[in-house]
C-alpha atoms as a PDB file:
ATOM      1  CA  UNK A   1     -10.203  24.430   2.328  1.00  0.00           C
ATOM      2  CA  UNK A   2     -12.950  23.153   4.780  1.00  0.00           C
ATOM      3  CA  UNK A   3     -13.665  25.115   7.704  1.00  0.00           C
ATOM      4  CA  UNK A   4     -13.005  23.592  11.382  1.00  0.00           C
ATOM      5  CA  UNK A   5     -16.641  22.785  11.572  1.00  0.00           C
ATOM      6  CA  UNK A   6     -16.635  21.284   7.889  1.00  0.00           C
ATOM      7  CA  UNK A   7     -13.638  18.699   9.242  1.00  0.00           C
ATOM      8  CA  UNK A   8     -15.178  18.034  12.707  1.00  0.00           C
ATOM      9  CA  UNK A   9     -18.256  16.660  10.561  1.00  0.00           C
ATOM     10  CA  UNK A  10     -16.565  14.346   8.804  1.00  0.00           C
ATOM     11  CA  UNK A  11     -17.258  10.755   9.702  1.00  0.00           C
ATOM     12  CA  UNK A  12     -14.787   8.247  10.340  1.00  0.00           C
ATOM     13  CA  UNK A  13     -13.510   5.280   8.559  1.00  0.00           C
ATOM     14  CA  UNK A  14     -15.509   2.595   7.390  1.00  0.00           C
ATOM     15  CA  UNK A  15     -15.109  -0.870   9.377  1.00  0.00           C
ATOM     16  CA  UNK A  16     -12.856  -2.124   5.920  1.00  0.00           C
ATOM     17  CA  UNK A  17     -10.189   1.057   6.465  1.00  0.00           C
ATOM     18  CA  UNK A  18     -10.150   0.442  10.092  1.00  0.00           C
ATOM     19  CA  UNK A  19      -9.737  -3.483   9.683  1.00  0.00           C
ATOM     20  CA  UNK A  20      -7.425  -2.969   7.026  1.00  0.00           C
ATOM     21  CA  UNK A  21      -5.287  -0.746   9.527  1.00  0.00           C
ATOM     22  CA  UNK A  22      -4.873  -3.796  11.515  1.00  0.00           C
ATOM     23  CA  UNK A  23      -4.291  -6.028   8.850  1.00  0.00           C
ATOM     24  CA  UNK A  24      -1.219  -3.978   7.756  1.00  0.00           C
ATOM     25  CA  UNK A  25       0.125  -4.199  11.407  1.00  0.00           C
ATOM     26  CA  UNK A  26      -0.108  -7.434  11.334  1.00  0.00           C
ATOM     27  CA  UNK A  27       2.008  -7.730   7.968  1.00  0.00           C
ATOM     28  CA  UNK A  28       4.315  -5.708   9.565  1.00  0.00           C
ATOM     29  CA  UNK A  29       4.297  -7.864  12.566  1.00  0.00           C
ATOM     30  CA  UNK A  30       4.984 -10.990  11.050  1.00  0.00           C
ATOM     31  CA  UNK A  31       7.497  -9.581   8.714  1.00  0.00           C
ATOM     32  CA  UNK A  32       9.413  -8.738  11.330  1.00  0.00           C
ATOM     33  CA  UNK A  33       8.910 -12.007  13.778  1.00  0.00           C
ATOM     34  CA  UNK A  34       9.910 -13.780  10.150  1.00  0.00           C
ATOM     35  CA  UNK A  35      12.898 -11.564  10.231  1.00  0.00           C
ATOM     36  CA  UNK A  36      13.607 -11.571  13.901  1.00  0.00           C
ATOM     37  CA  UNK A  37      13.747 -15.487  13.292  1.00  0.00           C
ATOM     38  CA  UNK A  38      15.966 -15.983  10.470  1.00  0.00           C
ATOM     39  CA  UNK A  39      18.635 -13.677  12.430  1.00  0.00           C
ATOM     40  CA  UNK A  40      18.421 -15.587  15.682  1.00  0.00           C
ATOM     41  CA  UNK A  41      18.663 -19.060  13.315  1.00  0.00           C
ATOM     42  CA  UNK A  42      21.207 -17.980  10.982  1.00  0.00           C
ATOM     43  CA  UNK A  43      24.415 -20.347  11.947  1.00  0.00           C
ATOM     44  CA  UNK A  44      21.122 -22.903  11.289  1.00  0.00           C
ATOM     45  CA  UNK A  45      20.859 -21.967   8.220  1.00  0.00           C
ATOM     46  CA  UNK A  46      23.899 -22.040   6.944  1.00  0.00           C
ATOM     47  CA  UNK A  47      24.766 -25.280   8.284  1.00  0.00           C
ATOM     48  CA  UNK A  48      22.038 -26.972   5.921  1.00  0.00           C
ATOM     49  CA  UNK A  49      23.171 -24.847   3.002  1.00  0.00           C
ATOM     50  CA  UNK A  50      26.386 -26.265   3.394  1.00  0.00           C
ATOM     51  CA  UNK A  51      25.091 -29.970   4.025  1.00  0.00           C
ATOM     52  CA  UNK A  52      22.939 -29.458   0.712  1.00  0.00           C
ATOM     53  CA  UNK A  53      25.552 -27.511  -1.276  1.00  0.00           C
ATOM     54  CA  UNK A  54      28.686 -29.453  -0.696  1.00  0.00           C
ATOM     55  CA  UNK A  55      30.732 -27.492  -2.963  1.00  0.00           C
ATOM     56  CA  UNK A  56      30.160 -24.413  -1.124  1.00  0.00           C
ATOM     57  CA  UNK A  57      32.273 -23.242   1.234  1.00  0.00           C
ATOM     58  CA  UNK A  58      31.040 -23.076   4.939  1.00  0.00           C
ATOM     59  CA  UNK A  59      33.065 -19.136   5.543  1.00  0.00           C
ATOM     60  CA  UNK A  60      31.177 -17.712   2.855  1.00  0.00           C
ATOM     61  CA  UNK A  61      27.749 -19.204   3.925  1.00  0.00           C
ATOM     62  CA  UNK A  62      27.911 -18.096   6.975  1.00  0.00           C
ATOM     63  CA  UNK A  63      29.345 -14.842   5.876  1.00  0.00           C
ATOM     64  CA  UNK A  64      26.098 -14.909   3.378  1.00  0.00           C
ATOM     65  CA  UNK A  65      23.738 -15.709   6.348  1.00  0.00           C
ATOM     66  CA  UNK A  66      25.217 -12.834   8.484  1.00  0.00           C
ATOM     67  CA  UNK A  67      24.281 -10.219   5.598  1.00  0.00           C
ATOM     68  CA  UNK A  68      21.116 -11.743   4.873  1.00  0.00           C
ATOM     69  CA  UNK A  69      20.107 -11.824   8.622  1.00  0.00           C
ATOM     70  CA  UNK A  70      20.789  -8.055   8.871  1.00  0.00           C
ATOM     71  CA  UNK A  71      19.572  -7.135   5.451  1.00  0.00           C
ATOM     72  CA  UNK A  72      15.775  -8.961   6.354  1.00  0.00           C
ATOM     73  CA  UNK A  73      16.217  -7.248   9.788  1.00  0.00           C
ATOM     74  CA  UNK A  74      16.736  -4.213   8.805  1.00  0.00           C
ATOM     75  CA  UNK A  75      14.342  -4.098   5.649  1.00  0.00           C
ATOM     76  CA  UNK A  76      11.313  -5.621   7.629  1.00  0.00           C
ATOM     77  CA  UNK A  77      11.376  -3.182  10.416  1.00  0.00           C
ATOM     78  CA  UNK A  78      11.496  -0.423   7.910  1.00  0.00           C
ATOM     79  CA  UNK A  79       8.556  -1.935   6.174  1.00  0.00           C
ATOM     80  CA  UNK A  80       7.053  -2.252   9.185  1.00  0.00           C
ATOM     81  CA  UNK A  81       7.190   1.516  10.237  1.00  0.00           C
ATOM     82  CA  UNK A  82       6.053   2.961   6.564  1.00  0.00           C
ATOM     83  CA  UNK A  83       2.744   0.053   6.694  1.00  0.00           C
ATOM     84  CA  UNK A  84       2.136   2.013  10.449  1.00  0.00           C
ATOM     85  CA  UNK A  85       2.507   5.735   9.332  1.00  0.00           C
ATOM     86  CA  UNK A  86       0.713   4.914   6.022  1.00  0.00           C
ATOM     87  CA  UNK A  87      -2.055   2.840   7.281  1.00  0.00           C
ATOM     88  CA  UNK A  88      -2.710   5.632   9.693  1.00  0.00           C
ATOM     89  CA  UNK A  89      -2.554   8.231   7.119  1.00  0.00           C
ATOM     90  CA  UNK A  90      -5.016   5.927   4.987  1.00  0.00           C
ATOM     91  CA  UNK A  91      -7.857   5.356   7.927  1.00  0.00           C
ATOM     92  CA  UNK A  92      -7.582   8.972   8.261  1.00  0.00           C
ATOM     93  CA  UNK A  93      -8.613   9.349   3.951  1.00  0.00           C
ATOM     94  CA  UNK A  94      -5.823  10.191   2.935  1.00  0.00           C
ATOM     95  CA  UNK A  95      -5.788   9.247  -0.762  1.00  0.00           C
ATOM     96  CA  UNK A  96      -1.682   9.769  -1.103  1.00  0.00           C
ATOM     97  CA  UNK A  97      -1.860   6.853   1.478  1.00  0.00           C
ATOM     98  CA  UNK A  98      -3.810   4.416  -0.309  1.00  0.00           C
ATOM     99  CA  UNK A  99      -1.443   4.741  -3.216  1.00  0.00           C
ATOM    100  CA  UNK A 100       1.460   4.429  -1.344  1.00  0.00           C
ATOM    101  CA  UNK A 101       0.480   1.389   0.490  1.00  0.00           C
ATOM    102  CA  UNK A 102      -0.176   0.013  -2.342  1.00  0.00           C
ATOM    103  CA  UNK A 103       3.012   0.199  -4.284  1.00  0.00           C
ATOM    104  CA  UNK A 104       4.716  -0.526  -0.634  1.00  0.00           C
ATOM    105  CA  UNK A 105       2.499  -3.675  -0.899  1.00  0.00           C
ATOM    106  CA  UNK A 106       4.454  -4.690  -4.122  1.00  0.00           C
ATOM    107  CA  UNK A 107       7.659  -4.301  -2.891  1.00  0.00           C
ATOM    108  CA  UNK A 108       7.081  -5.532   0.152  1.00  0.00           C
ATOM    109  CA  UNK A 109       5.658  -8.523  -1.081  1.00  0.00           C
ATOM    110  CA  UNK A 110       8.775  -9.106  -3.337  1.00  0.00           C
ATOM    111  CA  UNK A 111      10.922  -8.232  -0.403  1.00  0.00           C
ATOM    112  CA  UNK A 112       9.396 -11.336   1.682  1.00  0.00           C
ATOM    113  CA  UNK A 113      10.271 -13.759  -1.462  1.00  0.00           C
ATOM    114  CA  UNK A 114      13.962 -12.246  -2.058  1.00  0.00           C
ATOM    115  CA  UNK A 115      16.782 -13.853  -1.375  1.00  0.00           C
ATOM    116  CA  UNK A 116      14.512 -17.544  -1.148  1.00  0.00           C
ATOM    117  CA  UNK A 117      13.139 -16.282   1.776  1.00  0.00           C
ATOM    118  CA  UNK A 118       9.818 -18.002   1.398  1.00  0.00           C
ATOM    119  CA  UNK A 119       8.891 -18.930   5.180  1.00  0.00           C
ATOM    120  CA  UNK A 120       5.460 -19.508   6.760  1.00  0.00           C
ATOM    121  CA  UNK A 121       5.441 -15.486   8.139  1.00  0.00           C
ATOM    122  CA  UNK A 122       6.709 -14.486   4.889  1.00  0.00           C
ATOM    123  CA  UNK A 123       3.667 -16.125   3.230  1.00  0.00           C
ATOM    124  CA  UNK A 124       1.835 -15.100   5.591  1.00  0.00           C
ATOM    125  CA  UNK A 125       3.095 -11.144   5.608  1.00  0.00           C
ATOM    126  CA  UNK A 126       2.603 -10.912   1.920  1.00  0.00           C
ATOM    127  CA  UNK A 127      -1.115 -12.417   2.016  1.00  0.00           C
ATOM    128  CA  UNK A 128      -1.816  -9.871   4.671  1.00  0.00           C
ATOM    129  CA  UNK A 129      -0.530  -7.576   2.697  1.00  0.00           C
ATOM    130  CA  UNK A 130      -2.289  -8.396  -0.522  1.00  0.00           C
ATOM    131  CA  UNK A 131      -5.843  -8.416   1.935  1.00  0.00           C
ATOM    132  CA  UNK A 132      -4.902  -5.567   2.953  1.00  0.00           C
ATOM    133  CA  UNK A 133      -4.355  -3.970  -0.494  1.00  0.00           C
ATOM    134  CA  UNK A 134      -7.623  -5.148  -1.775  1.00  0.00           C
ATOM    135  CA  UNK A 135      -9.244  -3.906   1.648  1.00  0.00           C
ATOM    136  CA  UNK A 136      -8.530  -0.548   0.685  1.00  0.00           C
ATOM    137  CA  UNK A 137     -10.008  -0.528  -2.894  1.00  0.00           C
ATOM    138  CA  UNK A 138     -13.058  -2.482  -2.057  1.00  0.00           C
ATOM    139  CA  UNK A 139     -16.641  -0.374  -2.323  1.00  0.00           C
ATOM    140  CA  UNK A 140     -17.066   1.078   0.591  1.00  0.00           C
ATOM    141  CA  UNK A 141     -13.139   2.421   0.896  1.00  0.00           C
ATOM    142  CA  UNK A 142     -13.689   3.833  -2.938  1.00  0.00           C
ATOM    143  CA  UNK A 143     -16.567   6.241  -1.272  1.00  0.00           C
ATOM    144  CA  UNK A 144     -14.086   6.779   1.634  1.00  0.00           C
ATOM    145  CA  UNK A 145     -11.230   8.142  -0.637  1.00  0.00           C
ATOM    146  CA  UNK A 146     -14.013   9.768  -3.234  1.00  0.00           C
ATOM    147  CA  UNK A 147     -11.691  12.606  -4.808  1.00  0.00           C
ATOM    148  CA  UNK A 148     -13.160  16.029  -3.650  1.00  0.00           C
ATOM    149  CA  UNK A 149      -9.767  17.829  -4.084  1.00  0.00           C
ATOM    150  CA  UNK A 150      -8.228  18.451  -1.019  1.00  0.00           C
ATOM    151  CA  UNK A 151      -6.988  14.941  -0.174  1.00  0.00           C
END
């Protein structure tokens, strides 16, 4: 366990953690403006489902939409919140962090293609994320999270 002096020593992030702190935030960001979107255009939506699926019913598009809309909601603002207290945890070297963030990566990434959700800020969420990702296992973060047992 490092003494108070031992931990005051230690230097901060390298300039790839702290830019990929940002770069999460801003996969959060546009996650959620993607999100934020689809559930004010919903009715939208559904509408041209219906014009290009004529065989489906316009109730249970629109009752599809309405779940969707809440389920993206819902799901990016969660992602959104675990990139922020992760990514902190991370720029502060916290290995258990990295890891995380990276399997949240994956699933976040899968979460912006569910469902044939594949928008502009979706593409653009997951690439951040991705960046991101390979932000935090470039050189210079490997030395950051160097194992020495207590992270």
């Amino acid at each position: 366990m490092p003494t108070a002096d031992e931990a005051d020593a230690r230097t901060d992030a390298p300039r790839v953690v702290r830019a990929a702190f940002w770069i999460w935030v801003l996969a959060g960001v546009l996650g959620v403006v993607g999100a934020v979107l689809f559930f004010a255009l919903r009715e939208e939506w559904a509408r041209r489902q219906v014009e290009l699926y004529p065989q489906l019913r316009s109730v249970d598009v629109e009752q599809t939409a309405t779940g969707l809309s809440w389920w993206l909601l819902v799901g990016s603002i969660m992602f959104f919140g675990f990139f922020l207290l992760l990514a902190h945890q991370a720029r502060r070297g916290v290995r258990k962090a990295r890891t995380l963030l990276l399997v949240l990566g994956v699933f976040a990434t899968l979460f912006e293609y569910a469902a044939g959700r594949v928008t502009v800020y979706g593409l653009a969420s997951a690439l951040s994320t991705i960046v991101a990702v390979g932000m935090l296992y470039s050189g210079s973060a490997r030395r950051f999270y160097r194992h020495d047992g207590e992270r």
